[in-house]
C-alpha atoms as a PDB file:
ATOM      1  CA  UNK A   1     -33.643  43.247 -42.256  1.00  0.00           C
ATOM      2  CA  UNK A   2     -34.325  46.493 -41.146  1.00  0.00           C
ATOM      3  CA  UNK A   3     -38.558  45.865 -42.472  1.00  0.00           C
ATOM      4  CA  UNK A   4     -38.489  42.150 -41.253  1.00  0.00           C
ATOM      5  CA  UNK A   5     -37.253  44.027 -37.371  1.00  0.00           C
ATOM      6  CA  UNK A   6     -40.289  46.325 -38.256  1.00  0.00           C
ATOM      7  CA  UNK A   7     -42.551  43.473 -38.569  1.00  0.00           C
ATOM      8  CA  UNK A   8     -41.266  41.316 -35.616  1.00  0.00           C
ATOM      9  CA  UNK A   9     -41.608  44.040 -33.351  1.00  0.00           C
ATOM     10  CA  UNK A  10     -45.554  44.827 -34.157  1.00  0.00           C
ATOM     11  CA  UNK A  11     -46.552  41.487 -34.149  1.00  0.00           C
ATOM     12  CA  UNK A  12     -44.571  40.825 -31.012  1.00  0.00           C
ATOM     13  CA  UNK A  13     -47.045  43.828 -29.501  1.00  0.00           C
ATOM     14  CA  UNK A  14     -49.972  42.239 -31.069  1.00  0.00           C
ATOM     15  CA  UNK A  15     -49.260  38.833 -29.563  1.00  0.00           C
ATOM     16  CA  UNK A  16     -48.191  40.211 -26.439  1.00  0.00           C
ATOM     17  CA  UNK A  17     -51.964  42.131 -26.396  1.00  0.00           C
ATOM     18  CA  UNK A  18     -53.951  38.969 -27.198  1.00  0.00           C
ATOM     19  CA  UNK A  19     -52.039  36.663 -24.779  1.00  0.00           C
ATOM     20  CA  UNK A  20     -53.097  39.548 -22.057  1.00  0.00           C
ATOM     21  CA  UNK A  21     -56.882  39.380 -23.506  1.00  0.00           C
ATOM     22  CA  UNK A  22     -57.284  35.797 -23.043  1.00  0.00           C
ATOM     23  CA  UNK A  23     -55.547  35.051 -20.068  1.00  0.00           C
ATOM     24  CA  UNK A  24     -58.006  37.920 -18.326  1.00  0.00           C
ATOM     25  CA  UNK A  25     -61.119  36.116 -20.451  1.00  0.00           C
ATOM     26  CA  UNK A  26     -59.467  32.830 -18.634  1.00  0.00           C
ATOM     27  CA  UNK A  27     -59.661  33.976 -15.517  1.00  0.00           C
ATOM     28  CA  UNK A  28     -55.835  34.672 -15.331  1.00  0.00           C
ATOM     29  CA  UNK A  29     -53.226  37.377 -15.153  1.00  0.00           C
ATOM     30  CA  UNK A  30     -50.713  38.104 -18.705  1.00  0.00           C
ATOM     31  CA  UNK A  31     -47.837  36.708 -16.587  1.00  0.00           C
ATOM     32  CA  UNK A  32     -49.092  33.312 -15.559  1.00  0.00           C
ATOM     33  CA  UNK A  33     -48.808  32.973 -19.809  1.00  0.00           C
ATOM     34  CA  UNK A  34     -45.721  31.842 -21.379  1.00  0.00           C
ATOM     35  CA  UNK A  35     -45.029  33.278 -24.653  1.00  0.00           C
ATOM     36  CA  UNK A  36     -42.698  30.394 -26.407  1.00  0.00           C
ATOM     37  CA  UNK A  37     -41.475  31.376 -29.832  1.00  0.00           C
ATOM     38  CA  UNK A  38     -41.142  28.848 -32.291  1.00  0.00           C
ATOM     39  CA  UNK A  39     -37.720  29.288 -34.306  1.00  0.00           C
ATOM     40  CA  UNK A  40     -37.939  27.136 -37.320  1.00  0.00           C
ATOM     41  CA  UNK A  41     -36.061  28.290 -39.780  1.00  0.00           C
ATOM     42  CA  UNK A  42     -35.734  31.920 -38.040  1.00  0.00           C
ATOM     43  CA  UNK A  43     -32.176  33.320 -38.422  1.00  0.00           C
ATOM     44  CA  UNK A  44     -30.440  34.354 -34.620  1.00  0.00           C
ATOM     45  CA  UNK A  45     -30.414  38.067 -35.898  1.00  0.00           C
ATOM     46  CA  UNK A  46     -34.272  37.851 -35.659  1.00  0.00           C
ATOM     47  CA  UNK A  47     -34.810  35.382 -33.159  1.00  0.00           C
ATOM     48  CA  UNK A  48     -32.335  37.974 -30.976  1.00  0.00           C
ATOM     49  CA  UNK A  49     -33.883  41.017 -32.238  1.00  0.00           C
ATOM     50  CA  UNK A  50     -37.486  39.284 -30.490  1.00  0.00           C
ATOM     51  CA  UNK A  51     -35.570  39.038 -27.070  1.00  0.00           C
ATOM     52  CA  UNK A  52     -34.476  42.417 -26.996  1.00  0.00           C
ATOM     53  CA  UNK A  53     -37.914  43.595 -27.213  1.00  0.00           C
ATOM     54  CA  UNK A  54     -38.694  41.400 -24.305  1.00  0.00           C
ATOM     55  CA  UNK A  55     -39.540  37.566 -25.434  1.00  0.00           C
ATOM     56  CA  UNK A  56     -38.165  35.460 -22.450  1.00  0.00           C
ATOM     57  CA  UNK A  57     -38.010  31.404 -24.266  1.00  0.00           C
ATOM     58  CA  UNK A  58     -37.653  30.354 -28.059  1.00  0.00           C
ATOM     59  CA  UNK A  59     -38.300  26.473 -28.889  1.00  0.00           C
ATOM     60  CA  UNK A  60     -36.218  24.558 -31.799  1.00  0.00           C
ATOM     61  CA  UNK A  61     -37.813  21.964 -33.771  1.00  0.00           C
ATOM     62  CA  UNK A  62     -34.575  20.189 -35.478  1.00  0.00           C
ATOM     63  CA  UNK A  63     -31.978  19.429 -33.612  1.00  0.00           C
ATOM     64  CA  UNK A  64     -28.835  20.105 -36.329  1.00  0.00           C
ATOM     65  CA  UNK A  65     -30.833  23.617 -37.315  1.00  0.00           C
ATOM     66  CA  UNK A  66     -30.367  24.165 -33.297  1.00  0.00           C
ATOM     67  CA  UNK A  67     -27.058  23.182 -33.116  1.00  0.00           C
ATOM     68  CA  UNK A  68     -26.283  24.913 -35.831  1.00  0.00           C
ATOM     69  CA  UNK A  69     -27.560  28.587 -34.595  1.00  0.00           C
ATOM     70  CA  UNK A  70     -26.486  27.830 -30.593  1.00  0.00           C
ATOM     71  CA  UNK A  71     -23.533  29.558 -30.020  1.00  0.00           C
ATOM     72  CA  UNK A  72     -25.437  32.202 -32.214  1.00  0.00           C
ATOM     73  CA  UNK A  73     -28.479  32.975 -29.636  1.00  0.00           C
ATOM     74  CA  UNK A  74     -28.989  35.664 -27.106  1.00  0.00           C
ATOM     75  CA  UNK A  75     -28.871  32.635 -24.276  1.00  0.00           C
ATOM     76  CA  UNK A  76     -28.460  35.507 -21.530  1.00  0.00           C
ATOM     77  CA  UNK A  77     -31.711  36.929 -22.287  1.00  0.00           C
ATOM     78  CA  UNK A  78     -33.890  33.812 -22.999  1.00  0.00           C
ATOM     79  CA  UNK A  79     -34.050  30.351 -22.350  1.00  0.00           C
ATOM     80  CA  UNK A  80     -33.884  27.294 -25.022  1.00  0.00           C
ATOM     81  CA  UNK A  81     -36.106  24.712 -25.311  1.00  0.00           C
ATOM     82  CA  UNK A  82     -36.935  21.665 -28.038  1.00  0.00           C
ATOM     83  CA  UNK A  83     -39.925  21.618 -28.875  1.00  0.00           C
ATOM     84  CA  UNK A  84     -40.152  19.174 -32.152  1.00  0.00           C
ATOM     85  CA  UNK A  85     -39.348  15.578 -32.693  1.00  0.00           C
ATOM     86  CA  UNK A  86     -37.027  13.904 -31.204  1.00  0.00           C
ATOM     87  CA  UNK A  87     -34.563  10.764 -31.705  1.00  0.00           C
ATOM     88  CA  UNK A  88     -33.377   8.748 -28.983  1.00  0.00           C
ATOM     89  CA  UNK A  89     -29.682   8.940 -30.886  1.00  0.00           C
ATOM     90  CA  UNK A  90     -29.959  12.352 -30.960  1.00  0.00           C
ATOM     91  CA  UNK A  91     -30.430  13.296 -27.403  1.00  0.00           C
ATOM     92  CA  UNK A  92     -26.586  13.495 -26.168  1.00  0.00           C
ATOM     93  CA  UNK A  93     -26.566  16.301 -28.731  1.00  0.00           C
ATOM     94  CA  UNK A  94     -28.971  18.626 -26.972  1.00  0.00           C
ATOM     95  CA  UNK A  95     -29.434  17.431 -23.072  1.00  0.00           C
ATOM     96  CA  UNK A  96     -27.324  19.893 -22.010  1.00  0.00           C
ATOM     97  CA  UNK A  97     -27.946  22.726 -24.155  1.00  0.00           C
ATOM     98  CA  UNK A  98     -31.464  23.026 -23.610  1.00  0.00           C
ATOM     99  CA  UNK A  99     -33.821  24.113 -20.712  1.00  0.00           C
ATOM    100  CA  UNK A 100     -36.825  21.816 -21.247  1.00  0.00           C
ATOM    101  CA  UNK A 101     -37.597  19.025 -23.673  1.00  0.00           C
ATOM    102  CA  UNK A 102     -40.958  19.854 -24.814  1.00  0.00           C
ATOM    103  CA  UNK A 103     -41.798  16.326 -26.890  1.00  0.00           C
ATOM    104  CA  UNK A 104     -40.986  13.026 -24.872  1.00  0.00           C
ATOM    105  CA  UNK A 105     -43.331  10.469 -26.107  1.00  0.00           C
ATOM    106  CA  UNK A 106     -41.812   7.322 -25.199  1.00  0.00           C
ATOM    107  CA  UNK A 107     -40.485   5.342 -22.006  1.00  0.00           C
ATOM    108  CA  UNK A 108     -37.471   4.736 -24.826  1.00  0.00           C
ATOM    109  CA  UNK A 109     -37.070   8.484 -25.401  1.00  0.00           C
ATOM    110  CA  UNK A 110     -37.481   9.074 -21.554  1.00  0.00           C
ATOM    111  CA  UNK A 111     -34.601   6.515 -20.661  1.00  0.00           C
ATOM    112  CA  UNK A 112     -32.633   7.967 -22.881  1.00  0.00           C
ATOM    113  CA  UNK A 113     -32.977  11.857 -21.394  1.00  0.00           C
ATOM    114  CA  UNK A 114     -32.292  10.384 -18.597  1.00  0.00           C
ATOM    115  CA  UNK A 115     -29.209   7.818 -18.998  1.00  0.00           C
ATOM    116  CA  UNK A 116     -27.784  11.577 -20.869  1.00  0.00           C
ATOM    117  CA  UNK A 117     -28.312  13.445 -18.176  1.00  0.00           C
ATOM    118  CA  UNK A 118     -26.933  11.316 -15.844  1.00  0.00           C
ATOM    119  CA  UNK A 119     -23.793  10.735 -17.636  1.00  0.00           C
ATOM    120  CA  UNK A 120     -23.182  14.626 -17.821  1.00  0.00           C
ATOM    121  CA  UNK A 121     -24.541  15.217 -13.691  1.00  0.00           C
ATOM    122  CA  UNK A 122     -27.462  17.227 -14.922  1.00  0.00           C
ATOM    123  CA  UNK A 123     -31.288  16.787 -14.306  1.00  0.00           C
ATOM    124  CA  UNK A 124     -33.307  17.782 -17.070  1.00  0.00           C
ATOM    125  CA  UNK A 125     -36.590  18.937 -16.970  1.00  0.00           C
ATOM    126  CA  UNK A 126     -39.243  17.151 -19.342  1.00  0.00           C
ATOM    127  CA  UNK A 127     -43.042  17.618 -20.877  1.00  0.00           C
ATOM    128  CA  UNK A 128     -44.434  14.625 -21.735  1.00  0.00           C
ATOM    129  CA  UNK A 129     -46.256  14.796 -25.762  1.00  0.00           C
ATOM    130  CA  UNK A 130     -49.826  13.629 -25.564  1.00  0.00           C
ATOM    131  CA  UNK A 131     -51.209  12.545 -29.114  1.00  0.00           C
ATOM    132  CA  UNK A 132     -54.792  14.036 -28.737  1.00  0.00           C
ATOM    133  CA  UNK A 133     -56.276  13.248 -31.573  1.00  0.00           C
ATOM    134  CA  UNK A 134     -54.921   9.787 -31.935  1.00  0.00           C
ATOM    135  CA  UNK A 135     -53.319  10.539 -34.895  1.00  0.00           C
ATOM    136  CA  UNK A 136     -51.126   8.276 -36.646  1.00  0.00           C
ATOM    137  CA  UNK A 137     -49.211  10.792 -38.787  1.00  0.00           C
ATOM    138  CA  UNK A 138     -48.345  12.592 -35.446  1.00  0.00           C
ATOM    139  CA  UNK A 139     -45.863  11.623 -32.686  1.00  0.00           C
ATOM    140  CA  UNK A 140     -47.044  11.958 -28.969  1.00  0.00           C
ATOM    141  CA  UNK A 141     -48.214   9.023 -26.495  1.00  0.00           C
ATOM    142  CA  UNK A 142     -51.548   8.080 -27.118  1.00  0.00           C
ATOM    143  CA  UNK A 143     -53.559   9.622 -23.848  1.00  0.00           C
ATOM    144  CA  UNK A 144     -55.453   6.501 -22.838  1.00  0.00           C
ATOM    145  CA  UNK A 145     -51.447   5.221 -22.198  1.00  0.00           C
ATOM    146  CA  UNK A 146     -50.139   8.522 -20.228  1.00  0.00           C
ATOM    147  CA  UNK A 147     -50.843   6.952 -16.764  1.00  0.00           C
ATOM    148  CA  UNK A 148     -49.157   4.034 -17.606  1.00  0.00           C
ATOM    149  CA  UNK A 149     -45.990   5.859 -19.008  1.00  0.00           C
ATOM    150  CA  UNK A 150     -45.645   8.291 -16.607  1.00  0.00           C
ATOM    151  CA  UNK A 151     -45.710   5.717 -13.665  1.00  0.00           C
ATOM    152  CA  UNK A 152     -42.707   4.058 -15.445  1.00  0.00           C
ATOM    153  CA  UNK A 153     -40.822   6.857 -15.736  1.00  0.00           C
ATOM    154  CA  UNK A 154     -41.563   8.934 -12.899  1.00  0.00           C
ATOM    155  CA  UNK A 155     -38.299   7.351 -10.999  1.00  0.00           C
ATOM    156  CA  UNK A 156     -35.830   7.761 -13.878  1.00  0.00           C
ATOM    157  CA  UNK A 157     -32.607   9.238 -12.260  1.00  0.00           C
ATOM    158  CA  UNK A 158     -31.856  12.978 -13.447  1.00  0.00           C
ATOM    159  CA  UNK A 159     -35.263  14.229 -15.086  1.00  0.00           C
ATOM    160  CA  UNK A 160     -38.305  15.574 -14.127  1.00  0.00           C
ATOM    161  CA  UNK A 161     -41.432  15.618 -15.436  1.00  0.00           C
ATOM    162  CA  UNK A 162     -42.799  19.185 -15.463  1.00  0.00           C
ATOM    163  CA  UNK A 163     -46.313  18.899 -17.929  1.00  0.00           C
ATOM    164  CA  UNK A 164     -47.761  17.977 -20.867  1.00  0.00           C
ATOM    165  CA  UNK A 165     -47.713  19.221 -24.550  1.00  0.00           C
ATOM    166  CA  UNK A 166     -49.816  18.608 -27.541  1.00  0.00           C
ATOM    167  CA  UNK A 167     -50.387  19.654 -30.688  1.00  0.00           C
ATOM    168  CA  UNK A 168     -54.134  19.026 -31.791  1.00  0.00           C
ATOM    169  CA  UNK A 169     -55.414  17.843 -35.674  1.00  0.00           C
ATOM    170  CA  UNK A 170     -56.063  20.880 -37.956  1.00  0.00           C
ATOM    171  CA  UNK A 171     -59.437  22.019 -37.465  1.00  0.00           C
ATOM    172  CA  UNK A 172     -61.720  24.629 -39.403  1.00  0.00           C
ATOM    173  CA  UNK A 173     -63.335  26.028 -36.655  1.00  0.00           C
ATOM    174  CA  UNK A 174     -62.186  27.193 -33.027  1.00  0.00           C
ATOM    175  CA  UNK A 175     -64.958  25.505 -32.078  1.00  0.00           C
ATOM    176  CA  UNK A 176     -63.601  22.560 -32.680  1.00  0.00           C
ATOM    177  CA  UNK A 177     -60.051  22.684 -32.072  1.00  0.00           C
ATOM    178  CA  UNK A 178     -61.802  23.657 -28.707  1.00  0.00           C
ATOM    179  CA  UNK A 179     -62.611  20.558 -27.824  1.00  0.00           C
ATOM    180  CA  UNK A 180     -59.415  18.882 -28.432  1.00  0.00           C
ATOM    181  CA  UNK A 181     -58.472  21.813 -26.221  1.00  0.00           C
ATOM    182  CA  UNK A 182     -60.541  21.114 -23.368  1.00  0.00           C
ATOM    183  CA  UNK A 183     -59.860  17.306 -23.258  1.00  0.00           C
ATOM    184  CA  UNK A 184     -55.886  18.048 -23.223  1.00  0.00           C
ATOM    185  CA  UNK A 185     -56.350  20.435 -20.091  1.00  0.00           C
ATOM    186  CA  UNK A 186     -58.810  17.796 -18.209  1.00  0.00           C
ATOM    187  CA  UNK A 187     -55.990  14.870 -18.871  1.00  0.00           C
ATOM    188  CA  UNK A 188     -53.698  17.833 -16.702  1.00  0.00           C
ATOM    189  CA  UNK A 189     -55.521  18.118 -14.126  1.00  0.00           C
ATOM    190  CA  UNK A 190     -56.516  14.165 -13.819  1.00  0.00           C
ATOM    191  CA  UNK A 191     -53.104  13.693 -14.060  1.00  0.00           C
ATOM    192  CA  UNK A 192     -52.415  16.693 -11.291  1.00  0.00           C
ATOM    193  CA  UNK A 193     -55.186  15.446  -9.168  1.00  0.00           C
ATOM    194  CA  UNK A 194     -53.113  11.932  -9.034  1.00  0.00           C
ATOM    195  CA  UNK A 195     -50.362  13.466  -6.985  1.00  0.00           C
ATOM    196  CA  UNK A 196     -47.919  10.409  -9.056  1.00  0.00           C
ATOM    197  CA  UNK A 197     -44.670  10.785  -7.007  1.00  0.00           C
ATOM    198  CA  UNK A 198     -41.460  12.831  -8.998  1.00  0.00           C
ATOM    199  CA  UNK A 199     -44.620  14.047 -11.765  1.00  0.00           C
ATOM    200  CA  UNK A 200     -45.348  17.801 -11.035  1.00  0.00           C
ATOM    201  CA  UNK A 201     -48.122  19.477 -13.691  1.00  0.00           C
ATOM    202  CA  UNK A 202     -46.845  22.800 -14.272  1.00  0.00           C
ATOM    203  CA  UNK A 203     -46.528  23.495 -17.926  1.00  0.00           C
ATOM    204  CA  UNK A 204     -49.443  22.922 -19.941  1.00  0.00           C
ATOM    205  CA  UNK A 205     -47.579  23.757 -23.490  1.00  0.00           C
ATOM    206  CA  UNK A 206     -50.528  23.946 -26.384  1.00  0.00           C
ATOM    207  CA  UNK A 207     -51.290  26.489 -28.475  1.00  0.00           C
ATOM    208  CA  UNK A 208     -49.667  27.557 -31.580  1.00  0.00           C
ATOM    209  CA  UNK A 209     -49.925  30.908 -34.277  1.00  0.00           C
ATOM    210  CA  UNK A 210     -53.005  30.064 -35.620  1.00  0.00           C
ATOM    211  CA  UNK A 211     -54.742  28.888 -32.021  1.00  0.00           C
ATOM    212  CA  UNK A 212     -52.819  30.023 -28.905  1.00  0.00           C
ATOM    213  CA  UNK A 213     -56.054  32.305 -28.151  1.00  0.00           C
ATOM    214  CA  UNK A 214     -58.035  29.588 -28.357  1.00  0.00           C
ATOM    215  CA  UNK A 215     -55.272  27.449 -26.172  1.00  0.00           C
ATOM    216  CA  UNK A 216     -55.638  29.968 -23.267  1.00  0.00           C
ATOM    217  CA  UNK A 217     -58.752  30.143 -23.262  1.00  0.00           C
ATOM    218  CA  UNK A 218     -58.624  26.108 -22.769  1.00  0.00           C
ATOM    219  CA  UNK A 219     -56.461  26.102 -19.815  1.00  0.00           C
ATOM    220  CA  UNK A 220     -52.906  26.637 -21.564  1.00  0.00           C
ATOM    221  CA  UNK A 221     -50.402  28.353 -19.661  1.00  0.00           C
ATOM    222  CA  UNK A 222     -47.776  28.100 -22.561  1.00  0.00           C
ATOM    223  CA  UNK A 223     -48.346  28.752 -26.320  1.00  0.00           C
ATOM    224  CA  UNK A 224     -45.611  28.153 -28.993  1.00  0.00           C
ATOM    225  CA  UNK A 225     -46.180  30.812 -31.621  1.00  0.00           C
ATOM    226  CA  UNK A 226     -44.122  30.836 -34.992  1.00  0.00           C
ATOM    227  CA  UNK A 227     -45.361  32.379 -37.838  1.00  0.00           C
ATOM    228  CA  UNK A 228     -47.697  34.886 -36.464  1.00  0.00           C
ATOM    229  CA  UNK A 229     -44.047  36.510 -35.264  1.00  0.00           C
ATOM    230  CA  UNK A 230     -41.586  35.900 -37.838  1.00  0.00           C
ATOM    231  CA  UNK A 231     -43.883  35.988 -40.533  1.00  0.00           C
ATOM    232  CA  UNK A 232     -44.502  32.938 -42.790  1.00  0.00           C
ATOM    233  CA  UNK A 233     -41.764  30.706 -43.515  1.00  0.00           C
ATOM    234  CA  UNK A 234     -40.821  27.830 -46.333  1.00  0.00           C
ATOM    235  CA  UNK A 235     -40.362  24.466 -43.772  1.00  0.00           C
ATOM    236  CA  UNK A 236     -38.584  22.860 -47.039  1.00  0.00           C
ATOM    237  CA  UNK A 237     -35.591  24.889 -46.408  1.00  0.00           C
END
């Protein structure tokens, strides 16, 4: 544990350096970044030993691995978010346990947030999961249908739409994943430029270990990074 702490802790430094980099190349300062880590799979003893050197949000992709390592977190120190797939069923497991809800990708899943939230007297705070590359192996609302979904949910009771997130195809060069990129941040700031009643665009969550340079550098002002912290881990498990 003691060389895995070792490891964390440079490669926290190193990602904490290139965030800085690009959001100066961007035109932006290191702290209008957030620097999401993504916990798949990541034991609590690590996850915590990353917030005591300073990381501020971690992201769960499954909710029974979340549920599972909750009452185990360093929740003072950091807020929780989901940031993977989600099941309408399994939303009254997590609404209340979790800051944001990175992935909504339906007006089903959306209901569903919000009939939950209601029920317990919270509001909880949503990104809406844009399917960029119209892919059909990947979940997210296709963007030529965001309008249209956001008007209908815009005046669910107890949640708020606070952004968009998306997670590109897998591309070989920057250059490319660029592009998918650069469309994602001109759908947010259409959609900000639309001024859609109960919508605000403040999180722009893209960007992941092998690409949240290139993210920033795109207009992100939230990258999920995994593996470039932890090290690389078996997603079997």
């Amino acid at each position: 544990m003691e060389r895995l702490f070792t490891d964390i802790e440079y490669n926290y430094k190193t990602i904490e350096e290139r965030i800085s980099e690009a959001a100066l190349k961007s035109g932006r300062k290191r702290e209008d970044i957030t620097f999401l880590a993504a916990t798949k799979t990541v034991d609590a003893e690590a996850i915590n030993y990353a917030i005591s050197l300073g990381l501020k949000y971690i992201g769960e992709n499954r909710v029974q691995e979340m549920l599972s390592k909750y009452d185990k977190y360093d929740l003072k120190n950091a807020s929780l978010q989901f940031i993977g797939h989600l099941q309408s069923n399994k939303v009254r497991q997590i609404v209340d346990k979790v800051d944001l809800i990175q992935s909504v990708d339906s007006v089903k899943l959306a209901k569903e947030v919000s009939r939950q939230s209601e029920k317990r007297g919270i509001n909880s705070d949503i990104l809406v999961e844009v399917n960029i590359g119209h892919e059909e192996s990947k979940s997210g609302i296709d963007s030529d249908a965001l309008v249209e979904l956001l008007d209908e949910i815009k005046d669910f009771p107890n949640i708020s739409v606070k952004g968009l997130m998306c997670i590109p195809p897998i591309c070989d060069t920057p250059q490319k994943i660029c592009k998918f990129f650069d469309k994602m941040n001109n759908i947010f700031i259409d959609i900000s430029a639309k001024n859609i009643d109960n919508i605000s665009m403040d999180i722009l969550s893209m960007g992941m270990s092998a690409d949240y340079y290139e993210a920033i550098l795109s207009g992100a002002n939230m990258v999920r990074v995994g593996s470039s912290l932890f090290g690389a881990r078996d997603y079997q498990v």
